[in-house]
PDB file of N, CA and C in Angstrom:
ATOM      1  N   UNK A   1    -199.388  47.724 124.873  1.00  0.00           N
ATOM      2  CA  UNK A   1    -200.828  47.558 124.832  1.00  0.00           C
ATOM      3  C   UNK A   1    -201.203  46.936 123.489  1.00  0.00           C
ATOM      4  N   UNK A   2    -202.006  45.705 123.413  1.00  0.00           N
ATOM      5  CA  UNK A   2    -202.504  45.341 122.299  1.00  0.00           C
ATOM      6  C   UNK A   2    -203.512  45.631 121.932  1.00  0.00           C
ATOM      7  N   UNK A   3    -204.181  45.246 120.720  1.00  0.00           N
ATOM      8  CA  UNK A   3    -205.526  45.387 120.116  1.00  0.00           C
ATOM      9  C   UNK A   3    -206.654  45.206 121.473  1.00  0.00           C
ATOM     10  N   UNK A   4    -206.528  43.887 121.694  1.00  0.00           N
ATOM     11  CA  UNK A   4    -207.306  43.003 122.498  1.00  0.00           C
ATOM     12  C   UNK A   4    -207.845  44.393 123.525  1.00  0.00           C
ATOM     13  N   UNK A   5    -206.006  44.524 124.336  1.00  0.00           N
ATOM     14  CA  UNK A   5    -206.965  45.483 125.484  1.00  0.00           C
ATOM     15  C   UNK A   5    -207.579  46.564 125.049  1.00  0.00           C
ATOM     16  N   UNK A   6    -206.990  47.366 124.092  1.00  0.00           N
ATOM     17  CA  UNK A   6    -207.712  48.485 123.645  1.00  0.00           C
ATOM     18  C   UNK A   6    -209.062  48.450 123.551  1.00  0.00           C
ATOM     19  N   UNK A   7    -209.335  47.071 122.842  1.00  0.00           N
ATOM     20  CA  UNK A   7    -211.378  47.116 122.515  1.00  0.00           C
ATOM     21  C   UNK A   7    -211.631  46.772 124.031  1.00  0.00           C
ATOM     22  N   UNK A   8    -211.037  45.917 125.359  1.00  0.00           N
ATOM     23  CA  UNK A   8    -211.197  45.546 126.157  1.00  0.00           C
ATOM     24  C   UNK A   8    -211.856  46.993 126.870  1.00  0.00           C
ATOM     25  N   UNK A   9    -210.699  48.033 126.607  1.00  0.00           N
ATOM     26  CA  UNK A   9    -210.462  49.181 127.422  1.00  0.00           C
ATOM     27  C   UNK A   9    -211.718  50.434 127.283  1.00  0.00           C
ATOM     28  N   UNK A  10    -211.855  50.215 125.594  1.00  0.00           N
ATOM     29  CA  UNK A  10    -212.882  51.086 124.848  1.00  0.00           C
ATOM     30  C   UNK A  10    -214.411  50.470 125.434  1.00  0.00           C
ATOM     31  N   UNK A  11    -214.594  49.212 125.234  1.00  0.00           N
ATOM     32  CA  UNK A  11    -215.965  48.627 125.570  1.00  0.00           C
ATOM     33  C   UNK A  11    -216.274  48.628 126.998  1.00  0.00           C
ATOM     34  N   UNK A  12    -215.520  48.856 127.983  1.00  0.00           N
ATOM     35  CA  UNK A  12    -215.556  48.921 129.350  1.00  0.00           C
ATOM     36  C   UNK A  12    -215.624  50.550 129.745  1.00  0.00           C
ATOM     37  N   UNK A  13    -215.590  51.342 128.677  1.00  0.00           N
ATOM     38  CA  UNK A  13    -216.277  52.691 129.338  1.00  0.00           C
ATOM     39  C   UNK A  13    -217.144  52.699 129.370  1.00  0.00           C
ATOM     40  N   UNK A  14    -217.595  53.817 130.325  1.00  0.00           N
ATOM     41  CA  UNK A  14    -219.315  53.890 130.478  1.00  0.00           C
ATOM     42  C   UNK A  14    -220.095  54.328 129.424  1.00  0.00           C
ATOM     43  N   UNK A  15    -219.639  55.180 128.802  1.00  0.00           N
ATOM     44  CA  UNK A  15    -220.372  55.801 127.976  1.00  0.00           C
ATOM     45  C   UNK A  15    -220.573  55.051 126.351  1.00  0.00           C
ATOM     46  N   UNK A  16    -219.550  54.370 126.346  1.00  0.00           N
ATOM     47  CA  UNK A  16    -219.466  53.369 125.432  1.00  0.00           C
ATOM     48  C   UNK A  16    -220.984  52.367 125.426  1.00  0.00           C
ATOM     49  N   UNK A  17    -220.450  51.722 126.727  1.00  0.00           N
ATOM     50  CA  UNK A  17    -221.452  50.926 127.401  1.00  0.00           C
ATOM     51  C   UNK A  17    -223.069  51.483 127.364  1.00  0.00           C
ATOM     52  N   UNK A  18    -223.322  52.370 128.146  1.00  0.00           N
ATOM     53  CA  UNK A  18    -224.752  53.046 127.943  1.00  0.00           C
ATOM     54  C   UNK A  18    -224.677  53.458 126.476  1.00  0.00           C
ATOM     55  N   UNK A  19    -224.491  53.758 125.706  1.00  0.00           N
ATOM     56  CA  UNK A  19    -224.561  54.100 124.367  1.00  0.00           C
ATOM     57  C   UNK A  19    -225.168  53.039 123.698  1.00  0.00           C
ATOM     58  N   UNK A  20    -223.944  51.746 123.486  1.00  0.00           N
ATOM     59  CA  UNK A  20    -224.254  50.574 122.959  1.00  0.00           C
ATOM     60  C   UNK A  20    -225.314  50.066 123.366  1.00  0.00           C
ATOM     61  N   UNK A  21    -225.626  49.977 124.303  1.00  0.00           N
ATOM     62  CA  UNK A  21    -226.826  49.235 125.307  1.00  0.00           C
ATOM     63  C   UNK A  21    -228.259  49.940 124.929  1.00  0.00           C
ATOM     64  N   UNK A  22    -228.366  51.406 124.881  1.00  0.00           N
ATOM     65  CA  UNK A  22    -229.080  52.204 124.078  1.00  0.00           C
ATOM     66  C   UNK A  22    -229.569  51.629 123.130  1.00  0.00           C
ATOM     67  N   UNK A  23    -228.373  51.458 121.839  1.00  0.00           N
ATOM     68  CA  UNK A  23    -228.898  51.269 120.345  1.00  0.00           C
ATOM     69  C   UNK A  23    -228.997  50.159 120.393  1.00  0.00           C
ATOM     70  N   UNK A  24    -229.109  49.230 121.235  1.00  0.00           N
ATOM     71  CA  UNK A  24    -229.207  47.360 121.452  1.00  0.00           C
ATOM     72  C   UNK A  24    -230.909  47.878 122.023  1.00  0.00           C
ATOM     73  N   UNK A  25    -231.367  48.492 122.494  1.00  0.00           N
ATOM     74  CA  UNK A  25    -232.526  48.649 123.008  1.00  0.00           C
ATOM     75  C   UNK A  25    -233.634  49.039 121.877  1.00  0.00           C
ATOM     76  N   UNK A  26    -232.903  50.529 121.120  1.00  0.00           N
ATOM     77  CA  UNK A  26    -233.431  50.853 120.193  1.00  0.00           C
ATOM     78  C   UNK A  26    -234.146  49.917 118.951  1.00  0.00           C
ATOM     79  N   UNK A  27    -232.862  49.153 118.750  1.00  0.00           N
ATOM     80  CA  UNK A  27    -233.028  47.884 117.377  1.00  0.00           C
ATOM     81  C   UNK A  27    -233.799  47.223 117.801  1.00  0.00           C
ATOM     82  N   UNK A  28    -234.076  46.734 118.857  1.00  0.00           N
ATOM     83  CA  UNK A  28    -235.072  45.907 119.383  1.00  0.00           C
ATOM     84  C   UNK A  28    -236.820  46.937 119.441  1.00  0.00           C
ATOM     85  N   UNK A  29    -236.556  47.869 119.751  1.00  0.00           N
ATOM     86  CA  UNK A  29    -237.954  48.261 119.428  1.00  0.00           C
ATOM     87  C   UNK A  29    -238.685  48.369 118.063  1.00  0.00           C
ATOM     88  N   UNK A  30    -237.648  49.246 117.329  1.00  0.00           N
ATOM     89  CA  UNK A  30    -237.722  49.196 115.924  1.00  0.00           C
ATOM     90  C   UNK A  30    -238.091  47.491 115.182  1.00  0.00           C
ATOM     91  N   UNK A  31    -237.294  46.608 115.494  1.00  0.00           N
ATOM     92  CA  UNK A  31    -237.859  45.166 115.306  1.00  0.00           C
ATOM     93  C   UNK A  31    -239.596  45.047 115.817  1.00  0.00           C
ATOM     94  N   UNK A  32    -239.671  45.104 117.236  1.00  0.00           N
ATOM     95  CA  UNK A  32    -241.228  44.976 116.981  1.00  0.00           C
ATOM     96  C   UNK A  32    -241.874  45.963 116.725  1.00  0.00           C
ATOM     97  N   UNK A  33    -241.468  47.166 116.036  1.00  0.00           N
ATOM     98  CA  UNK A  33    -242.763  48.066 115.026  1.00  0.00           C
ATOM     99  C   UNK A  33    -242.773  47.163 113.942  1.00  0.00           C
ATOM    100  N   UNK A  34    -241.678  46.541 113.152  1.00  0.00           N
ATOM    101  CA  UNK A  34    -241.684  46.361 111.744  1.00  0.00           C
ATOM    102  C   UNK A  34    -242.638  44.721 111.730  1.00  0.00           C
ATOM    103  N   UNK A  35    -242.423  44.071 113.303  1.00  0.00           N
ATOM    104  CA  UNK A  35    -243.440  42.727 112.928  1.00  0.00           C
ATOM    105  C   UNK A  35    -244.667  43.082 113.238  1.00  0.00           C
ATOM    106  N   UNK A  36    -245.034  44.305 113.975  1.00  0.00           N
ATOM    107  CA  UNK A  36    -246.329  44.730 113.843  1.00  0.00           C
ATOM    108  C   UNK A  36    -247.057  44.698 112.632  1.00  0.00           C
ATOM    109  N   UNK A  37    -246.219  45.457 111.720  1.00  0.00           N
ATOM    110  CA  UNK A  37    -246.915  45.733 110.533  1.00  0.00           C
ATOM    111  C   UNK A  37    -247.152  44.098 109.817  1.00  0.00           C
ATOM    112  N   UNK A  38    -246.841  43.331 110.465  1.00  0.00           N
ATOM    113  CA  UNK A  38    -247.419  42.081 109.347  1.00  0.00           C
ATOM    114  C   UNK A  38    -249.515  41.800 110.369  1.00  0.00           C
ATOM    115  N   UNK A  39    -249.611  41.981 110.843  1.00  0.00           N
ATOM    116  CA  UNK A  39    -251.131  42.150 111.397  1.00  0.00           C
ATOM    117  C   UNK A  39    -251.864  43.053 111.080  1.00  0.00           C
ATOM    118  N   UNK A  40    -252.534  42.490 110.319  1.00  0.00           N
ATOM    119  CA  UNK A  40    -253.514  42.852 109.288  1.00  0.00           C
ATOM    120  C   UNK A  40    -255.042  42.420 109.533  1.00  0.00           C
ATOM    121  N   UNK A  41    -256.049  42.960 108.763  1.00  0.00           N
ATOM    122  CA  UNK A  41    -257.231  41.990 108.920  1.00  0.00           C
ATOM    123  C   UNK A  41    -257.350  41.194 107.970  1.00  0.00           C
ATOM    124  N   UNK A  42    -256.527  40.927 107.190  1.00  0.00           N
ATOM    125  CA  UNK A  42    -256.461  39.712 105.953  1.00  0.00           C
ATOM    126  C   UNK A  42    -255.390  38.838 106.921  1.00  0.00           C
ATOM    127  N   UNK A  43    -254.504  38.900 107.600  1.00  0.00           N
ATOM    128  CA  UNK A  43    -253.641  37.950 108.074  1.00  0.00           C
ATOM    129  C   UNK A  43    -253.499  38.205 109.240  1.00  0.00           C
ATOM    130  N   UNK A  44    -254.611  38.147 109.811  1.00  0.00           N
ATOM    131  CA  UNK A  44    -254.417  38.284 111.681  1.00  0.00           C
ATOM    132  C   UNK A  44    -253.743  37.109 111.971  1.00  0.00           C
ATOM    133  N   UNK A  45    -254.029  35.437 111.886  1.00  0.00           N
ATOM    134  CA  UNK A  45    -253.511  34.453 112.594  1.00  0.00           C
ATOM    135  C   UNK A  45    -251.948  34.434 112.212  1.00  0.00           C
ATOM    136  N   UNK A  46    -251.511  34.931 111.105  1.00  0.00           N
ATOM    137  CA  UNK A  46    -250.404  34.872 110.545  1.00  0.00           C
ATOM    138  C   UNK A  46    -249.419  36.031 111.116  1.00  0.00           C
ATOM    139  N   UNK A  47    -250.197  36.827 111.093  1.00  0.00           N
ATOM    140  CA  UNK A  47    -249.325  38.398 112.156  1.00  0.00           C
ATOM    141  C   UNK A  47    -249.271  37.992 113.239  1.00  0.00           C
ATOM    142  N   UNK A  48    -250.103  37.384 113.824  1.00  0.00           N
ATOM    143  CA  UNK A  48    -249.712  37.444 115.486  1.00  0.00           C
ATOM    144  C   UNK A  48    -248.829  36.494 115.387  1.00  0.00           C
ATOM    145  N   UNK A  49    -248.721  35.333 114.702  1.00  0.00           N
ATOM    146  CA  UNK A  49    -247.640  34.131 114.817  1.00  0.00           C
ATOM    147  C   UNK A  49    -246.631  34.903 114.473  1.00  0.00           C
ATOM    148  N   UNK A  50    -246.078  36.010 113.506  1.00  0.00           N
ATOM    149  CA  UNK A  50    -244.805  36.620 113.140  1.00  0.00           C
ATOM    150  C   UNK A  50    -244.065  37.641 114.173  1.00  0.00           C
ATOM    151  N   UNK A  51    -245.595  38.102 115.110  1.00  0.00           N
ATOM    152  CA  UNK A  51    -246.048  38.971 116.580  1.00  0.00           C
ATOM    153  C   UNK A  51    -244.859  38.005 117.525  1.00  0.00           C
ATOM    154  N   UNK A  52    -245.402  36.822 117.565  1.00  0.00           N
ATOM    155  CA  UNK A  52    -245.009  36.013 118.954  1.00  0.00           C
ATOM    156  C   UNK A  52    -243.410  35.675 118.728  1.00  0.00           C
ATOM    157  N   UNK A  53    -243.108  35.288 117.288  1.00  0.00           N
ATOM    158  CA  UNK A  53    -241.739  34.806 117.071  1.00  0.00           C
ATOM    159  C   UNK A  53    -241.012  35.627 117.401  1.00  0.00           C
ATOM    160  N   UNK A  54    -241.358  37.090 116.887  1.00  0.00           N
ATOM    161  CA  UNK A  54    -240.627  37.976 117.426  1.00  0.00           C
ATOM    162  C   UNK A  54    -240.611  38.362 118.502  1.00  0.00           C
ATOM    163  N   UNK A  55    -241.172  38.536 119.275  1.00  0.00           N
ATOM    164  CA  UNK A  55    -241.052  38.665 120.668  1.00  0.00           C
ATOM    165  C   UNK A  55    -240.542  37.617 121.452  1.00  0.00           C
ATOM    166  N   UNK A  56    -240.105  36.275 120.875  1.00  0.00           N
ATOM    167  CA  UNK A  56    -239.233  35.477 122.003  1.00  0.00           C
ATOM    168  C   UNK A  56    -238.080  35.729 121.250  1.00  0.00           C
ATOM    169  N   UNK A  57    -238.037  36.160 119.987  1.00  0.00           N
ATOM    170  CA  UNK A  57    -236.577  36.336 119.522  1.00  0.00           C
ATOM    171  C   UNK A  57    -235.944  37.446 119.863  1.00  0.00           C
ATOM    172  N   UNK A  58    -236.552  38.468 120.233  1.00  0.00           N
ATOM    173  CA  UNK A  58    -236.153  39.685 120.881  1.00  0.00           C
ATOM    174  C   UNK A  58    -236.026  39.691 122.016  1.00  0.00           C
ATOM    175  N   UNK A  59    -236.314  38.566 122.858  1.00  0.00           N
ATOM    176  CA  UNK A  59    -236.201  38.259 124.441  1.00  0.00           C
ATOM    177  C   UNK A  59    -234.615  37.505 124.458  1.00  0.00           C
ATOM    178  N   UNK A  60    -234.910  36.322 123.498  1.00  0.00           N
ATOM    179  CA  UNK A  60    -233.541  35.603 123.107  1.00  0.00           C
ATOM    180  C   UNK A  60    -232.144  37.007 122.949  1.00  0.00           C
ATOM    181  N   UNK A  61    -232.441  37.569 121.762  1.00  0.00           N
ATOM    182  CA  UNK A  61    -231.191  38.377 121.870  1.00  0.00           C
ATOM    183  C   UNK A  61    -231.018  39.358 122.785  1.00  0.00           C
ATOM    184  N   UNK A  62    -232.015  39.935 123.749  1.00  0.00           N
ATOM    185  CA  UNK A  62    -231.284  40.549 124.896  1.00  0.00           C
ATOM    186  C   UNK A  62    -230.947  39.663 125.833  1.00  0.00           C
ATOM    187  N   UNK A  63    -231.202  38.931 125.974  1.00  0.00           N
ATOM    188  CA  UNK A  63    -230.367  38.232 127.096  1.00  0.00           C
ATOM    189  C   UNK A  63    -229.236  37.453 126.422  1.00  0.00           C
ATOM    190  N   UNK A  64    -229.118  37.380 125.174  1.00  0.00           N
ATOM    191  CA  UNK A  64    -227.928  36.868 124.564  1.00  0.00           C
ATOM    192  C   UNK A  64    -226.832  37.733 124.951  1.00  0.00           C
ATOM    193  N   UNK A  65    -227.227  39.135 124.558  1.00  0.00           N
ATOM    194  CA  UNK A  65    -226.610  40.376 124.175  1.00  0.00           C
ATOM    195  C   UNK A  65    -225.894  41.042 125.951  1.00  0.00           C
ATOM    196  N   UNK A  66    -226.945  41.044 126.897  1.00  0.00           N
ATOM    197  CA  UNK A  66    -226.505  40.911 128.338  1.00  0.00           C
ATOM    198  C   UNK A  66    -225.323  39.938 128.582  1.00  0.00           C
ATOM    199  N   UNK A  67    -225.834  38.623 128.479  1.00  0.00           N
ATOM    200  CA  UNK A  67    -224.849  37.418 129.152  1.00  0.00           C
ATOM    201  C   UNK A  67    -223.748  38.007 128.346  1.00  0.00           C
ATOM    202  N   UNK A  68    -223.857  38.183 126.879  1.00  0.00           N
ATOM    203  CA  UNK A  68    -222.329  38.171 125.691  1.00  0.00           C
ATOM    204  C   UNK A  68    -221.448  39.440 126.559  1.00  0.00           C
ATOM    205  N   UNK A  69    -222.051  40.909 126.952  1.00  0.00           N
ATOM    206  CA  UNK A  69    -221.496  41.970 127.400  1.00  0.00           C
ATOM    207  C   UNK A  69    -220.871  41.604 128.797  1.00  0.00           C
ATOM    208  N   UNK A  70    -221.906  40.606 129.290  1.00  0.00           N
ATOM    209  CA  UNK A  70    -221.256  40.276 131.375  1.00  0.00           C
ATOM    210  C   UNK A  70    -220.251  39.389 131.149  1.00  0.00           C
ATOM    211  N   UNK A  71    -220.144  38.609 130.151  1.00  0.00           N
ATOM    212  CA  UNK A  71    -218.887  37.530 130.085  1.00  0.00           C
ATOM    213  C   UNK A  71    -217.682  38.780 129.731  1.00  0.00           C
ATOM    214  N   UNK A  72    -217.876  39.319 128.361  1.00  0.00           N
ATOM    215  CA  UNK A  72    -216.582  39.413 127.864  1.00  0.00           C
ATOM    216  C   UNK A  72    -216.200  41.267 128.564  1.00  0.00           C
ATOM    217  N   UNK A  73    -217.222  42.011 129.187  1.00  0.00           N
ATOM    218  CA  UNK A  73    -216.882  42.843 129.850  1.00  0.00           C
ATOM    219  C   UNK A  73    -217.467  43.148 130.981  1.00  0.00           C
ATOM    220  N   UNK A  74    -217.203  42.401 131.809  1.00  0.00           N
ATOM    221  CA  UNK A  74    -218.188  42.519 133.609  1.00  0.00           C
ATOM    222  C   UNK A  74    -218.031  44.025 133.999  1.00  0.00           C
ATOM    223  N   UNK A  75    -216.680  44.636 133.575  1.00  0.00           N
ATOM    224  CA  UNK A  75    -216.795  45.991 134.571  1.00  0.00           C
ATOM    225  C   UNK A  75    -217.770  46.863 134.335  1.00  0.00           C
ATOM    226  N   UNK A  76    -218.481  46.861 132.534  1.00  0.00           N
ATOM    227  CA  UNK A  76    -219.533  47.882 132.451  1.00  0.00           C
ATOM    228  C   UNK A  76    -220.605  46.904 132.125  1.00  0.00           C
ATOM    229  N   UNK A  77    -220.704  45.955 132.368  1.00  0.00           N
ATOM    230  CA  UNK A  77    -222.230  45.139 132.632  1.00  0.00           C
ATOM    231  C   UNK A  77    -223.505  45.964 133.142  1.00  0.00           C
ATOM    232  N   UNK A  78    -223.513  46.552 134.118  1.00  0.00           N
ATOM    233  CA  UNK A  78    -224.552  47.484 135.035  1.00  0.00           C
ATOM    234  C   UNK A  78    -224.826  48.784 134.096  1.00  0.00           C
ATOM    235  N   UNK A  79    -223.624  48.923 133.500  1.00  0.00           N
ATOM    236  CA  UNK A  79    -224.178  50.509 132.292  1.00  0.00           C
ATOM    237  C   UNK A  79    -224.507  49.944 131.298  1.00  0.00           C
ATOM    238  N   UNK A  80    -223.795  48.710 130.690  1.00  0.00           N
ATOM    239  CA  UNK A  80    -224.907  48.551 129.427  1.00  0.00           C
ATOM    240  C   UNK A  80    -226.275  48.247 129.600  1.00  0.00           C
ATOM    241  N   UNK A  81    -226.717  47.285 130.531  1.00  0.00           N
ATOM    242  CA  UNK A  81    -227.634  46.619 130.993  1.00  0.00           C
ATOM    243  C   UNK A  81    -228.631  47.854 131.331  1.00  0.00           C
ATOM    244  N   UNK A  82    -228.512  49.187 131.883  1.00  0.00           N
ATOM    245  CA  UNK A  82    -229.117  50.607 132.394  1.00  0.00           C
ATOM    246  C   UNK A  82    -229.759  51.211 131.024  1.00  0.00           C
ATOM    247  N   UNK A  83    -228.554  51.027 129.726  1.00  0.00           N
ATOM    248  CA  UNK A  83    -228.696  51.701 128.526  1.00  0.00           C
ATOM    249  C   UNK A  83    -229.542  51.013 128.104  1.00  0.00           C
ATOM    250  N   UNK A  84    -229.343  49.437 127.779  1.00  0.00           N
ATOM    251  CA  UNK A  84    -230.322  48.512 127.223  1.00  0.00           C
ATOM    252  C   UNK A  84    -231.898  48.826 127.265  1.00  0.00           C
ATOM    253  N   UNK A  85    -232.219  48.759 128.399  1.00  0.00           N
ATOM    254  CA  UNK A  85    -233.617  48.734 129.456  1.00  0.00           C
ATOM    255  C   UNK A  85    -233.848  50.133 129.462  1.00  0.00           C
ATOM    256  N   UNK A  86    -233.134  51.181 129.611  1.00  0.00           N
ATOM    257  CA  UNK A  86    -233.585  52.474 129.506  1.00  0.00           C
ATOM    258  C   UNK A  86    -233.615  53.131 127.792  1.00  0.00           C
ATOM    259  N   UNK A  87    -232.781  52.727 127.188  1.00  0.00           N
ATOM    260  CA  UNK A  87    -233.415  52.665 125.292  1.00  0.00           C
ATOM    261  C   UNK A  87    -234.426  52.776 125.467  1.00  0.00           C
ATOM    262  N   UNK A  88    -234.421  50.883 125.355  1.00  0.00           N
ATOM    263  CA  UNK A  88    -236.059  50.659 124.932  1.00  0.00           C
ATOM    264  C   UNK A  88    -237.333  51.405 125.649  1.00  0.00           C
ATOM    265  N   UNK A  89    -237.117  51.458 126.966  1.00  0.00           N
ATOM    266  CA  UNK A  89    -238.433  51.685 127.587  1.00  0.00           C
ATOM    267  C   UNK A  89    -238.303  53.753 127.255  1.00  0.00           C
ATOM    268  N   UNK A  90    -237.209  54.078 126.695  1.00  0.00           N
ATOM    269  CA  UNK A  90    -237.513  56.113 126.408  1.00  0.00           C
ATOM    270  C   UNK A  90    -238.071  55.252 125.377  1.00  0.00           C
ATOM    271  N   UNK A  91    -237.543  54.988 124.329  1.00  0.00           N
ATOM    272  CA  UNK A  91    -238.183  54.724 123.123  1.00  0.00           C
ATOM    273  C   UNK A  91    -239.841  54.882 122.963  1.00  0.00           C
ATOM    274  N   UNK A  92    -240.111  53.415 123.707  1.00  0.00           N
ATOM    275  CA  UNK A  92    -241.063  53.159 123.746  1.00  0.00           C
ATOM    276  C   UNK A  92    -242.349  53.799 124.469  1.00  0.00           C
ATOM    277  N   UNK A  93    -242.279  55.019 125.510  1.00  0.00           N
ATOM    278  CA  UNK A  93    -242.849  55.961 126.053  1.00  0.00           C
ATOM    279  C   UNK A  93    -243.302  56.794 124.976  1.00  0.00           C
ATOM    280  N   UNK A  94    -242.319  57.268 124.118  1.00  0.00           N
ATOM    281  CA  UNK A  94    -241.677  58.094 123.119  1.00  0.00           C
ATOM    282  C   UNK A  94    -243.431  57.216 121.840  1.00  0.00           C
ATOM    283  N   UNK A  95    -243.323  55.902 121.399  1.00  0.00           N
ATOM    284  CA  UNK A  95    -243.905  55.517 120.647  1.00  0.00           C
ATOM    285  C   UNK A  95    -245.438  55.416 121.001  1.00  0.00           C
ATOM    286  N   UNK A  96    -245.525  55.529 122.647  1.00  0.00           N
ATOM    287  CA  UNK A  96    -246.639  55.174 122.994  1.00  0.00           C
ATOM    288  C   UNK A  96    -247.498  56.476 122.955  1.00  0.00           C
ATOM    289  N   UNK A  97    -246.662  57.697 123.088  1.00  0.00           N
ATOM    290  CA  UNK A  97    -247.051  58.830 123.093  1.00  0.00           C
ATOM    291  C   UNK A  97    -247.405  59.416 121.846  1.00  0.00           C
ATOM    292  N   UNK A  98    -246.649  58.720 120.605  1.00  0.00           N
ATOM    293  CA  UNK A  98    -247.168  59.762 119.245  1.00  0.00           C
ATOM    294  C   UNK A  98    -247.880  58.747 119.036  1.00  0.00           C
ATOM    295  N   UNK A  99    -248.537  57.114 118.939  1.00  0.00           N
ATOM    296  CA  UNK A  99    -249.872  56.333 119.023  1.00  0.00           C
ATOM    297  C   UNK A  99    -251.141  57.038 119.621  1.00  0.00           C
ATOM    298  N   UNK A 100    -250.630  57.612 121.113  1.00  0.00           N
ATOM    299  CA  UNK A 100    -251.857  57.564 121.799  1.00  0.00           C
ATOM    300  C   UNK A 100    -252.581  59.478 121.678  1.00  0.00           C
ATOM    301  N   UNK A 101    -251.474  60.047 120.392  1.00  0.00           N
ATOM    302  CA  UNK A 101    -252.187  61.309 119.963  1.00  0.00           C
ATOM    303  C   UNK A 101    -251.855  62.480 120.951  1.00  0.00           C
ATOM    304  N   UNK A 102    -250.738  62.610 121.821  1.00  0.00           N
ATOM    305  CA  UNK A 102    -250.329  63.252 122.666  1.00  0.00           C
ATOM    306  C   UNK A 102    -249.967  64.314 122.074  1.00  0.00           C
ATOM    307  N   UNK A 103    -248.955  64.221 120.896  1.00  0.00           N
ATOM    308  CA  UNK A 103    -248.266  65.102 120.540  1.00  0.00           C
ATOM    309  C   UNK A 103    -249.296  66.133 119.571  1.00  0.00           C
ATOM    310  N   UNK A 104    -249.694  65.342 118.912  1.00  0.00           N
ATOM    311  CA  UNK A 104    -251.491  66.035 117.966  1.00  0.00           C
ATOM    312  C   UNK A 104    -251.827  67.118 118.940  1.00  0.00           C
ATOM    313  N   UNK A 105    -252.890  66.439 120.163  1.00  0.00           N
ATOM    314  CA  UNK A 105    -253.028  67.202 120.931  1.00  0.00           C
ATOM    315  C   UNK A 105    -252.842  68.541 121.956  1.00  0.00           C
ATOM    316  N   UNK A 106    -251.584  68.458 121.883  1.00  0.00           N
ATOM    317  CA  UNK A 106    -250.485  69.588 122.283  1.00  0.00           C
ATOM    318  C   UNK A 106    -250.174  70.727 120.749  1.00  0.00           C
ATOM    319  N   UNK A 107    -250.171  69.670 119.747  1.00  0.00           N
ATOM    320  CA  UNK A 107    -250.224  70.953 118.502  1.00  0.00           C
ATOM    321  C   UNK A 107    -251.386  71.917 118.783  1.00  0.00           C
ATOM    322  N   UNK A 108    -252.336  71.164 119.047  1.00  0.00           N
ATOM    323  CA  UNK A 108    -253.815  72.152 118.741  1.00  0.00           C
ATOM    324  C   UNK A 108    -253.879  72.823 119.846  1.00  0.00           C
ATOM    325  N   UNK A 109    -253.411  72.470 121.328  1.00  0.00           N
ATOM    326  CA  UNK A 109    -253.911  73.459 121.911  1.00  0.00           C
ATOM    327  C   UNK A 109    -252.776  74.390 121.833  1.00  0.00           C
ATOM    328  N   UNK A 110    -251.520  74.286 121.504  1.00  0.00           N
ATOM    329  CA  UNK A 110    -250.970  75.345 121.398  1.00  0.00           C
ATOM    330  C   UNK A 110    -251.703  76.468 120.577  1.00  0.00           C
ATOM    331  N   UNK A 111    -252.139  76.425 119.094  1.00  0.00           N
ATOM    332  CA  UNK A 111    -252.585  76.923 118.545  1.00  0.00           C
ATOM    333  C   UNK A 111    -254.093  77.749 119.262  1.00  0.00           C
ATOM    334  N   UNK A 112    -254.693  77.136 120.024  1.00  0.00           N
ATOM    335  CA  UNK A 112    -255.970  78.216 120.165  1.00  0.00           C
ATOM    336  C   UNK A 112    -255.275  78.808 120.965  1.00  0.00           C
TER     337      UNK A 112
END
């Protein structure tokens, strides 16, 4: 057994796969919190242009990051691709929920 198959062998588990695909989801959310923060009310036209780049560049590398995983490992294509898309979108439930004051809300009524 060589190197080759070993990473072949390692990157084609599932759990590998959903894992990686995960933190490929994650980085990508974390990327658009951090170009958020350039939209401002001193640099709105300038934030949203840093807004938009990033968001086709974050479109660009998941589907980079898909095609790169389906070429060089087809057998767990379907689990990374599950991890990818399911990252981001817990994540982002996750972000939409401490924005939209959910978790606040649940402090206080615990308390009365």
């Amino acid at each position: 057994m060589t190197l080759g198959d070993s990473v072949d062998a390692f990157m084609n588990h599932r759990l590998v796969a959903l894992t990686l695909g995960a933190c490929v989801g994650g980085v990508m959310l974390f990327v658009s919190r951090f170009s958020a923060k350039a939209v401002t009310p001193d640099t709105t036209s300038a934030g949203l242009a840093i807004m938009a780049a990033s968001l086709v560049l974050r479109f660009l590398a998941a589907a980079a990051s898909l095609l790169a995983y389906r070429h060089f490992f087809p057998d767990a294509f379907v689990v990374f691709a599950i991890g990818l898309a399911g990252g981001f979108m817990f994540l982002y439930t996750v972000e939409l929920l401490k924005y939209g004051g959910v978790f606040a809300k649940a402090r206080r009524w615990r308390k009365e």
